[in-house]
C-alpha atoms as a PDB file:
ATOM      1  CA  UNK A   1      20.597  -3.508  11.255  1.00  0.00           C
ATOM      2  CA  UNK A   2      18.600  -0.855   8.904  1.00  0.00           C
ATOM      3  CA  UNK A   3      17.059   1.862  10.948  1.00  0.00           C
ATOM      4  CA  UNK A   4      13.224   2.957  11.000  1.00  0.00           C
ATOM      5  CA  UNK A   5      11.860   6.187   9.170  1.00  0.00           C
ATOM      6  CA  UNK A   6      14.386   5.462   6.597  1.00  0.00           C
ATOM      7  CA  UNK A   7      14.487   4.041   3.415  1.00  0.00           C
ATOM      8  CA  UNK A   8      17.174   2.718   1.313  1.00  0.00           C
ATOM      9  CA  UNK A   9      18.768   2.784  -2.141  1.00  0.00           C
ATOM     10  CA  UNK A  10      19.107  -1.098  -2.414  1.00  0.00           C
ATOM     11  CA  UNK A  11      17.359  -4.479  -3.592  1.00  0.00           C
ATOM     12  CA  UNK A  12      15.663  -5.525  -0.271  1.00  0.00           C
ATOM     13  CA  UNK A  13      16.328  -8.869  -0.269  1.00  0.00           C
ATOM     14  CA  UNK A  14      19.962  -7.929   0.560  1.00  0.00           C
ATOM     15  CA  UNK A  15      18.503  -7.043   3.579  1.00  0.00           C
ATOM     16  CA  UNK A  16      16.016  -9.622   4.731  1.00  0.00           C
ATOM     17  CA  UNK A  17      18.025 -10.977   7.685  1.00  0.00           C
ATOM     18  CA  UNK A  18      18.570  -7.742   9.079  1.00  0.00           C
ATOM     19  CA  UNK A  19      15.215  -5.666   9.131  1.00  0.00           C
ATOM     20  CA  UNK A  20      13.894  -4.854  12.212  1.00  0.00           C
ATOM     21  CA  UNK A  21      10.851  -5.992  13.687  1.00  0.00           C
ATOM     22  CA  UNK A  22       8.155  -4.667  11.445  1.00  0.00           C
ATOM     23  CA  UNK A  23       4.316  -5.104  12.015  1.00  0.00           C
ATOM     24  CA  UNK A  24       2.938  -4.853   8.452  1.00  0.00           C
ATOM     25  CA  UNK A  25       4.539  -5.764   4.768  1.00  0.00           C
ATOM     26  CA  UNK A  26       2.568  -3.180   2.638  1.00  0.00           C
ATOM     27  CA  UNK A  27       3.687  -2.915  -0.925  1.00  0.00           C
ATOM     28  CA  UNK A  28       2.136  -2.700  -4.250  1.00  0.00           C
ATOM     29  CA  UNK A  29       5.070  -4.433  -6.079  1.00  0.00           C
ATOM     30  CA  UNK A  30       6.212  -4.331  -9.691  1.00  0.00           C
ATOM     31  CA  UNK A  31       3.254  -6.538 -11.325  1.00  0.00           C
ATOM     32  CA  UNK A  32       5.641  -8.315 -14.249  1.00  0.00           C
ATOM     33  CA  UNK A  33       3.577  -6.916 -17.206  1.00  0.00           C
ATOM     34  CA  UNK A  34       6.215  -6.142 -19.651  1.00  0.00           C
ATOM     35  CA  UNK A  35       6.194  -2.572 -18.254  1.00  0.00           C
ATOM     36  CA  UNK A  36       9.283  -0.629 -18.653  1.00  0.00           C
ATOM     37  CA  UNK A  37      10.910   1.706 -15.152  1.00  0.00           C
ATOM     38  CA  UNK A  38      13.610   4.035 -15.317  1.00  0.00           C
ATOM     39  CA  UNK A  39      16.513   1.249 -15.093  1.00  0.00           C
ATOM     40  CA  UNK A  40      14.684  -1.893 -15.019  1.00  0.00           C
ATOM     41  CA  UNK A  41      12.238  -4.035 -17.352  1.00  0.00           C
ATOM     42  CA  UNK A  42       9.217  -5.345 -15.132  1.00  0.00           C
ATOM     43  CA  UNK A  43       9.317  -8.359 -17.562  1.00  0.00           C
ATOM     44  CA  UNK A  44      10.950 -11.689 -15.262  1.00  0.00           C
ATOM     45  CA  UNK A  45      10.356 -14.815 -16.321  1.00  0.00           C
ATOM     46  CA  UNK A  46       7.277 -16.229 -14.217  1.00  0.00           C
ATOM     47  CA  UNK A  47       9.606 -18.539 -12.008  1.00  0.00           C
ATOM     48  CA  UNK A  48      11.953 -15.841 -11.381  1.00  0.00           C
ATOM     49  CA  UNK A  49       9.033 -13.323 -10.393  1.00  0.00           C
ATOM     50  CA  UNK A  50       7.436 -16.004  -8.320  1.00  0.00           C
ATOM     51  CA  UNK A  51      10.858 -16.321  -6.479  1.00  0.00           C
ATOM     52  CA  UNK A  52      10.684 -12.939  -5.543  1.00  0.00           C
ATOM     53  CA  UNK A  53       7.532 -12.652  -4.445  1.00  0.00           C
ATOM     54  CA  UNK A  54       8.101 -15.196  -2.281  1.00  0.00           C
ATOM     55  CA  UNK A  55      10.543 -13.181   0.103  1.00  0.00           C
ATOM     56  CA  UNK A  56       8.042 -11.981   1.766  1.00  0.00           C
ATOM     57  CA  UNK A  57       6.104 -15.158   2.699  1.00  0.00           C
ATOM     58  CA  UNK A  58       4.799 -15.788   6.245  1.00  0.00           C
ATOM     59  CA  UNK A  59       5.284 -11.868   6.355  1.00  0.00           C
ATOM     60  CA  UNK A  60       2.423 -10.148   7.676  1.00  0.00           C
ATOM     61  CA  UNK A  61       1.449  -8.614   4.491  1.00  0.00           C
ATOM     62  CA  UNK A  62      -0.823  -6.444   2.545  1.00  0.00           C
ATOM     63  CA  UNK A  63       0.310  -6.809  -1.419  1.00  0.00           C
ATOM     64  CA  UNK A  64      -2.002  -5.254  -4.305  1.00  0.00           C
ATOM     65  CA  UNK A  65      -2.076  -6.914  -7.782  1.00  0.00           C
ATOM     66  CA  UNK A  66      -4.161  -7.454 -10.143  1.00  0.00           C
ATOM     67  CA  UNK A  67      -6.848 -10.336  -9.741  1.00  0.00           C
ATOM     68  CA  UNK A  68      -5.353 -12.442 -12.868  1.00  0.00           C
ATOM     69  CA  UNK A  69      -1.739 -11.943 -11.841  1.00  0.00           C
ATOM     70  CA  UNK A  70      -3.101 -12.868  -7.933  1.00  0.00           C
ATOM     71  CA  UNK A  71      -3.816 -16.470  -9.266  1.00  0.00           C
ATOM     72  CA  UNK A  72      -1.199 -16.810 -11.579  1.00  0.00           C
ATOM     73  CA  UNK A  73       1.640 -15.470  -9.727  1.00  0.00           C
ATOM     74  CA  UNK A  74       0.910 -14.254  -6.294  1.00  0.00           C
ATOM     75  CA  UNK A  75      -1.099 -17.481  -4.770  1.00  0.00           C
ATOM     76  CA  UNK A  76       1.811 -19.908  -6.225  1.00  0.00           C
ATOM     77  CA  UNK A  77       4.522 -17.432  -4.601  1.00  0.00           C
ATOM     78  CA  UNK A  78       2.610 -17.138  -1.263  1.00  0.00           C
ATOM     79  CA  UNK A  79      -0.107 -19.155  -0.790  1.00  0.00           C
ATOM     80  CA  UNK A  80      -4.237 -18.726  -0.228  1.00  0.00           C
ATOM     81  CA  UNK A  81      -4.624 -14.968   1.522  1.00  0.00           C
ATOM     82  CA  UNK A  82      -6.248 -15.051   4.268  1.00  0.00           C
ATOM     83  CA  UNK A  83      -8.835 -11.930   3.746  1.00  0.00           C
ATOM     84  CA  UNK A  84      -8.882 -10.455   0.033  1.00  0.00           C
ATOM     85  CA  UNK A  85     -10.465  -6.977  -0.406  1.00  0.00           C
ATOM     86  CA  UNK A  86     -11.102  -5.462  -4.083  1.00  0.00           C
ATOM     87  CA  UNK A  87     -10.163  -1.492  -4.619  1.00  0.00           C
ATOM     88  CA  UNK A  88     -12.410  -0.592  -7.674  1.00  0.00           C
ATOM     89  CA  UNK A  89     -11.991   2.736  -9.171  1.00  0.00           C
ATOM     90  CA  UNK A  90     -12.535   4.167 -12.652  1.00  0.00           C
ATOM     91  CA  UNK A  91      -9.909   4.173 -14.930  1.00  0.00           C
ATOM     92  CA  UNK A  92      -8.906   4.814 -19.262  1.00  0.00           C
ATOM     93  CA  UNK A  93      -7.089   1.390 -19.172  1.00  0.00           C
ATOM     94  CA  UNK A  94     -10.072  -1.665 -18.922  1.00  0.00           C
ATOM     95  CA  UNK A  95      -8.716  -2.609 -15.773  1.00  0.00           C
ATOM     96  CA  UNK A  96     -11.126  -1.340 -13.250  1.00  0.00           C
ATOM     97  CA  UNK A  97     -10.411  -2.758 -10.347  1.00  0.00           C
ATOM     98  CA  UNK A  98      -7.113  -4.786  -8.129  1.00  0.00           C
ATOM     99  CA  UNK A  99      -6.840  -6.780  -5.096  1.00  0.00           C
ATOM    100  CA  UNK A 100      -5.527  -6.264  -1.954  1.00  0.00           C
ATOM    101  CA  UNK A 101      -4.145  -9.784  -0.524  1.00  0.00           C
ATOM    102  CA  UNK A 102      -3.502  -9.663   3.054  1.00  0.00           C
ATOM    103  CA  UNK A 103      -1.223 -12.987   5.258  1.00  0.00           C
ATOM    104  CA  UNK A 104      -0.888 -13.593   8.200  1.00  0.00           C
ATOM    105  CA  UNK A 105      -2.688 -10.146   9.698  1.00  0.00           C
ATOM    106  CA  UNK A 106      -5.454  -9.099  11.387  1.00  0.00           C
ATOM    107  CA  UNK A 107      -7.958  -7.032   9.399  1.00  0.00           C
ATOM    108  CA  UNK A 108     -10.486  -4.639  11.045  1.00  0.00           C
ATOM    109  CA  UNK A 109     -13.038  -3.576   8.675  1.00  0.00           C
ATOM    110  CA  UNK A 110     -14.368  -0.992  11.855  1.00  0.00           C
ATOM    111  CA  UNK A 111     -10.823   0.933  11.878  1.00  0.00           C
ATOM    112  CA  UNK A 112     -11.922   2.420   8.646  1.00  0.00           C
ATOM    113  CA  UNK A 113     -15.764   4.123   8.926  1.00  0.00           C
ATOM    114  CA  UNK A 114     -17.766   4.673   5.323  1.00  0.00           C
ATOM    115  CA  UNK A 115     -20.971   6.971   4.875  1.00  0.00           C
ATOM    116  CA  UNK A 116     -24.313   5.063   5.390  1.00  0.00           C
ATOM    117  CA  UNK A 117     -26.067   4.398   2.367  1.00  0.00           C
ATOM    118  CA  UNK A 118     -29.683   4.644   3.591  1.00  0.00           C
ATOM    119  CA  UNK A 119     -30.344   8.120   5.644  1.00  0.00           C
ATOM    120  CA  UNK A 120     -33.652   6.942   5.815  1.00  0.00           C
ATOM    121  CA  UNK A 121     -33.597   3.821   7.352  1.00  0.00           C
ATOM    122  CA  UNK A 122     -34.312   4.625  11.400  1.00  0.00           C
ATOM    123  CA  UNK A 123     -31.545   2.041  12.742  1.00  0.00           C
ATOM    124  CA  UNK A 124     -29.120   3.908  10.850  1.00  0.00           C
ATOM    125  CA  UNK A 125     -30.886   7.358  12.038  1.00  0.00           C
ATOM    126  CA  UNK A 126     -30.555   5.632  15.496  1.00  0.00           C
ATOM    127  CA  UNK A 127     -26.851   5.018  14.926  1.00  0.00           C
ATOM    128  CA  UNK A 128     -26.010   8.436  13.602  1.00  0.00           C
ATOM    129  CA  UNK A 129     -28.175  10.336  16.426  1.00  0.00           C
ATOM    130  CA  UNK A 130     -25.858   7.661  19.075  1.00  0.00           C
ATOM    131  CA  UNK A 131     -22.882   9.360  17.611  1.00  0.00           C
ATOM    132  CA  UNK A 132     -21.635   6.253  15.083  1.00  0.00           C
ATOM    133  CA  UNK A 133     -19.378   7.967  12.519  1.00  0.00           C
ATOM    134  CA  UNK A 134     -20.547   5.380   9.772  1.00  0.00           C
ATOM    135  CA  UNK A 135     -20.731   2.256   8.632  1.00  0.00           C
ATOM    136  CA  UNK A 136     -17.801  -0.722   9.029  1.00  0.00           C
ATOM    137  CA  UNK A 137     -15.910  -0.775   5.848  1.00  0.00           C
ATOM    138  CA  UNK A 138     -16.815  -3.361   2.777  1.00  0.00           C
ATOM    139  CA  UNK A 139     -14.432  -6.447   1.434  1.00  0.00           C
ATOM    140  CA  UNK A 140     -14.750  -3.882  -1.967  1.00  0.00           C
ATOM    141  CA  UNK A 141     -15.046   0.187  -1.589  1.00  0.00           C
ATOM    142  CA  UNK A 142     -14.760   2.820  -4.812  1.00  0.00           C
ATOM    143  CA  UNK A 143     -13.840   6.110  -2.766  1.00  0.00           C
ATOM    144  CA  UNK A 144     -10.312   6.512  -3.624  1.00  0.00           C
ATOM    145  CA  UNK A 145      -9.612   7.045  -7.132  1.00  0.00           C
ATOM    146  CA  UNK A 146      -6.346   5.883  -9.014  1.00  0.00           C
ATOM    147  CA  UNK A 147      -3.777   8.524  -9.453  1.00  0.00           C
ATOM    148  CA  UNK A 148      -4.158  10.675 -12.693  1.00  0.00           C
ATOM    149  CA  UNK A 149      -1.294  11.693 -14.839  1.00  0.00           C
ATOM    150  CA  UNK A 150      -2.156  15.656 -14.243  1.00  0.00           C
ATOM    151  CA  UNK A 151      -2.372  14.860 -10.249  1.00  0.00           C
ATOM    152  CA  UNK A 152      -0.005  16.407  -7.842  1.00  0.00           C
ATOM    153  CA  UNK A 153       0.708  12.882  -6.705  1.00  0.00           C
ATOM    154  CA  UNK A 154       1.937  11.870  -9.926  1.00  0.00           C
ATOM    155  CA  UNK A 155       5.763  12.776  -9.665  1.00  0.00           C
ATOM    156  CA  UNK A 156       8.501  10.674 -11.873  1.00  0.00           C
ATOM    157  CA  UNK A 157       7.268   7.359 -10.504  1.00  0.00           C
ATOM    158  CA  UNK A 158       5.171   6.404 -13.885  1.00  0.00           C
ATOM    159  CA  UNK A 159       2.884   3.730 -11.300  1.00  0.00           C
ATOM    160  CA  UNK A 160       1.789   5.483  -8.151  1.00  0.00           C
ATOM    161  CA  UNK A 161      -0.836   4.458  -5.571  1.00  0.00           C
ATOM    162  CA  UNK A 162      -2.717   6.532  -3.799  1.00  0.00           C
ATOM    163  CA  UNK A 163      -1.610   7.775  -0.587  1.00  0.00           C
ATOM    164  CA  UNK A 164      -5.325   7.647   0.918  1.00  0.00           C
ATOM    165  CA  UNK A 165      -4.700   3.850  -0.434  1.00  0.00           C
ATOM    166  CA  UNK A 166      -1.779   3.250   1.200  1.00  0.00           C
ATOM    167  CA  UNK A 167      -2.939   5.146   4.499  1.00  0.00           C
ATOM    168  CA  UNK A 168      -6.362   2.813   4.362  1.00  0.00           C
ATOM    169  CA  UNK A 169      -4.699  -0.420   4.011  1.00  0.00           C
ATOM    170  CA  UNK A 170      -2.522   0.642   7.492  1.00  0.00           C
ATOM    171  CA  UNK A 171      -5.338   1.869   9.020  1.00  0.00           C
ATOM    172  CA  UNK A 172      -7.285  -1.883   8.832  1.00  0.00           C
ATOM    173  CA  UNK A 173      -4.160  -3.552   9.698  1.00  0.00           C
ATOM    174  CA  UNK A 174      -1.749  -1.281  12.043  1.00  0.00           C
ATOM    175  CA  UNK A 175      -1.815   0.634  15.168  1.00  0.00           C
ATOM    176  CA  UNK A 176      -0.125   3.766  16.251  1.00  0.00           C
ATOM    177  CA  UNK A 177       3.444   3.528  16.790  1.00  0.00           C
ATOM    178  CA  UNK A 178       3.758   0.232  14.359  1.00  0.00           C
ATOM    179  CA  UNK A 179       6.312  -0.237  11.605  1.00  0.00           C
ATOM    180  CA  UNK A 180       5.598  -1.021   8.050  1.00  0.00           C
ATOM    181  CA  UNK A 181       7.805  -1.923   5.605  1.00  0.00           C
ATOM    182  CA  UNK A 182       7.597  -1.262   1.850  1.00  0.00           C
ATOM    183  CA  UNK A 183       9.778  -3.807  -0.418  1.00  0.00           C
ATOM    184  CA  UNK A 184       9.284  -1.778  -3.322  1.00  0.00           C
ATOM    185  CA  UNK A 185       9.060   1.868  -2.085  1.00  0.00           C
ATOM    186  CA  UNK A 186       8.706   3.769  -5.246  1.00  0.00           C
ATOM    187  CA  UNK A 187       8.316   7.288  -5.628  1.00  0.00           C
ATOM    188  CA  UNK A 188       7.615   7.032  -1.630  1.00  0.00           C
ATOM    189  CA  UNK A 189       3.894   7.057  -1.129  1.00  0.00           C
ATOM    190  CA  UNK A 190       3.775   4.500   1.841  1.00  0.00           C
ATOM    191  CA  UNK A 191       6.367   6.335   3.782  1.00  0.00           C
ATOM    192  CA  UNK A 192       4.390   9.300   3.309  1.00  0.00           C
ATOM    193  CA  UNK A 193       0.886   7.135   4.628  1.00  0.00           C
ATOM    194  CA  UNK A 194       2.847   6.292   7.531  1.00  0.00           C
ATOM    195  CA  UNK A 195       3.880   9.763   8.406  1.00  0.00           C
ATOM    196  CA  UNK A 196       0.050  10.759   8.228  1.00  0.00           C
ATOM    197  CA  UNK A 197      -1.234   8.247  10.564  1.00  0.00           C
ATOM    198  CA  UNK A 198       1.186   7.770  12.827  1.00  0.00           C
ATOM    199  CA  UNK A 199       3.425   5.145  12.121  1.00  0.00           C
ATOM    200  CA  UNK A 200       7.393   4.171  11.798  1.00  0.00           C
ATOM    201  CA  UNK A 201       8.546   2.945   8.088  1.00  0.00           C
ATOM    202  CA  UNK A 202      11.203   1.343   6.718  1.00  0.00           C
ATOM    203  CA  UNK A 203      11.464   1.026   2.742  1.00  0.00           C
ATOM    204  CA  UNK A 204      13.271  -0.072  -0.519  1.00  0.00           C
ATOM    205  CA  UNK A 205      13.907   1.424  -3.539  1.00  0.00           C
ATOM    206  CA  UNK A 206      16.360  -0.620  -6.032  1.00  0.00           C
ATOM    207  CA  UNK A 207      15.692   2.494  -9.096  1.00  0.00           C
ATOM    208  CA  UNK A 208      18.470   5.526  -7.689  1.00  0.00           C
ATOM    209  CA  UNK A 209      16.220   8.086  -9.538  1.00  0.00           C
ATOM    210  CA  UNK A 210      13.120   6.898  -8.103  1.00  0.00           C
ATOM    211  CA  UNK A 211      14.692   6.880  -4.304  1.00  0.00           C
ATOM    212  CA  UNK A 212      16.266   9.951  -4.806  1.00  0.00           C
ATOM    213  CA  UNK A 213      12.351  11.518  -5.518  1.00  0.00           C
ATOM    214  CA  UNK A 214      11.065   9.339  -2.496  1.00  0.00           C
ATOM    215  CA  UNK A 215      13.571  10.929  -0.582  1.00  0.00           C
ATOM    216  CA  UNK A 216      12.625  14.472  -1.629  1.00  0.00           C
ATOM    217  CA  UNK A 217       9.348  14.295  -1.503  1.00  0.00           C
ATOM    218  CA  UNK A 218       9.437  12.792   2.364  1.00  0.00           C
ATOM    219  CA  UNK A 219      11.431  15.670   3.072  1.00  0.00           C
ATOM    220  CA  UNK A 220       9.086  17.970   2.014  1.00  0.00           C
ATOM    221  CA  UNK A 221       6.547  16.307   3.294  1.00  0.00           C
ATOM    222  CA  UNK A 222       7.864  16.062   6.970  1.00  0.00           C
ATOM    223  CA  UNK A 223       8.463  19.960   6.434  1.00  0.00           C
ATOM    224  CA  UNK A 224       4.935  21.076   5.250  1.00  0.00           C
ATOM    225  CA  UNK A 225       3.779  18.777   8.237  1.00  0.00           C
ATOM    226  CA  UNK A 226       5.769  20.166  10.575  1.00  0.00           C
ATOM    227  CA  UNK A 227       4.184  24.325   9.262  1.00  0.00           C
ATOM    228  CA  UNK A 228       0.874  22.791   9.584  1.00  0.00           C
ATOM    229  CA  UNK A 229       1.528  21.620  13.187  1.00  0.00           C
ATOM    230  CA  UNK A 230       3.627  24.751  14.172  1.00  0.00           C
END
């Protein structure tokens, strides 16, 4: 059995029939582009990728991808989602926006608040006077922007979410206390989302390099949290 608030050096597959219970799959996997990683090629051939997204079928999952690879690749691998949100954001690459997929889990669009867009408008006056914090969150939103190559967020992972991402996508999905599990753990970012709002992880990292920097980075996280509490 792996333990929680841990993550791993290993292909997770290896350890599918021993993960704990977790409540949420949230992972923005290698997309198969023909990009290269530190000691892999993200270049499978499209059965092979399709194979491995399918792993994590009737999963309760959040997986981001890019629209065109969602149809060819993703909806083969794992069927229809059930709720699809878009996270747009601006970008040097002409890819301006990617999907969030989400199976077989509940998504509450009033866990996450957004700012009203008419201040004028007396419900919404009404609302805000009653104490409402904002409006219920879209199926698309543009407030978190993709992660620069001069931001502190960067590190030696070369394809970084956001955290706020990450942190957004458990917020709709998870409560307090759950566990979420990231396949593909990168440079560590969901851990880190988890810390921040209050949940148990569990993750996978195949690349040693790239776990040993998740690893770090959690640890430094945990002790710049734990200052900030103190």
């Amino acid at each position: 059995m792996y333990d929680i608030d841990r993550i791993y050096n290993m292909d997770f597959r290896i350890a599918l029939k021993e993960l704990p219970p977790v409540d949420l799959v949230a992972t923005d996997p290698p997309y198969n582009i023909g990009f290269t990683y530190n000691s892999y090629e993200d270049n499978l051939k499209e059965d092979e990728y399709k194979r491995l997204l399918a792993n994590l079928k009737d999963m309760p999952l959040a997986l981001i991808h890019y629209p065109e690879n969602t149809m060819r690749d993703v909806v083969p691998a794992l069927g229809v989602p059930d709720e699809v949100v878009a996270w747009c954001y601006n970008s040097t690459i002409r890819r301006q926006f990617r999907l969030i997929n989400f199976y077989n889990v509940a998504v509450d669009f009033n866990a996450v608040r957004q700012p009203y867009k008419n201040l004028n408008d007396k419900r919404v006056q009404a609302r805000i006077a009653a104490g409402s914090k904002g409006a219920r969150l879209y199926d698309w939103f543009s407030d978190i922007h993709n992660v620069k190559n001069v931001s502190k967020e960067r590190g030696i992972h070369p394809c970084p979410v956001p955290i706020k991402l990450m942190e957004r996508i458990i917020l709709l999905t998870t409560q307090k206390g759950d566990t979420v599990l990231d396949p593909f753990m990168g440079g560590g970012t969901t851990a880190i989302a988890c810390i921040n709002t209050d949940r148990h992880y569990i993750g996978f990292e195949i690349d040693k390099l790239y776990y040993d920097a998740a690893v770090e980075r959690i640890k430094k996280h945990l002790s710049e949290k734990s200052i900030c509490v103190t």
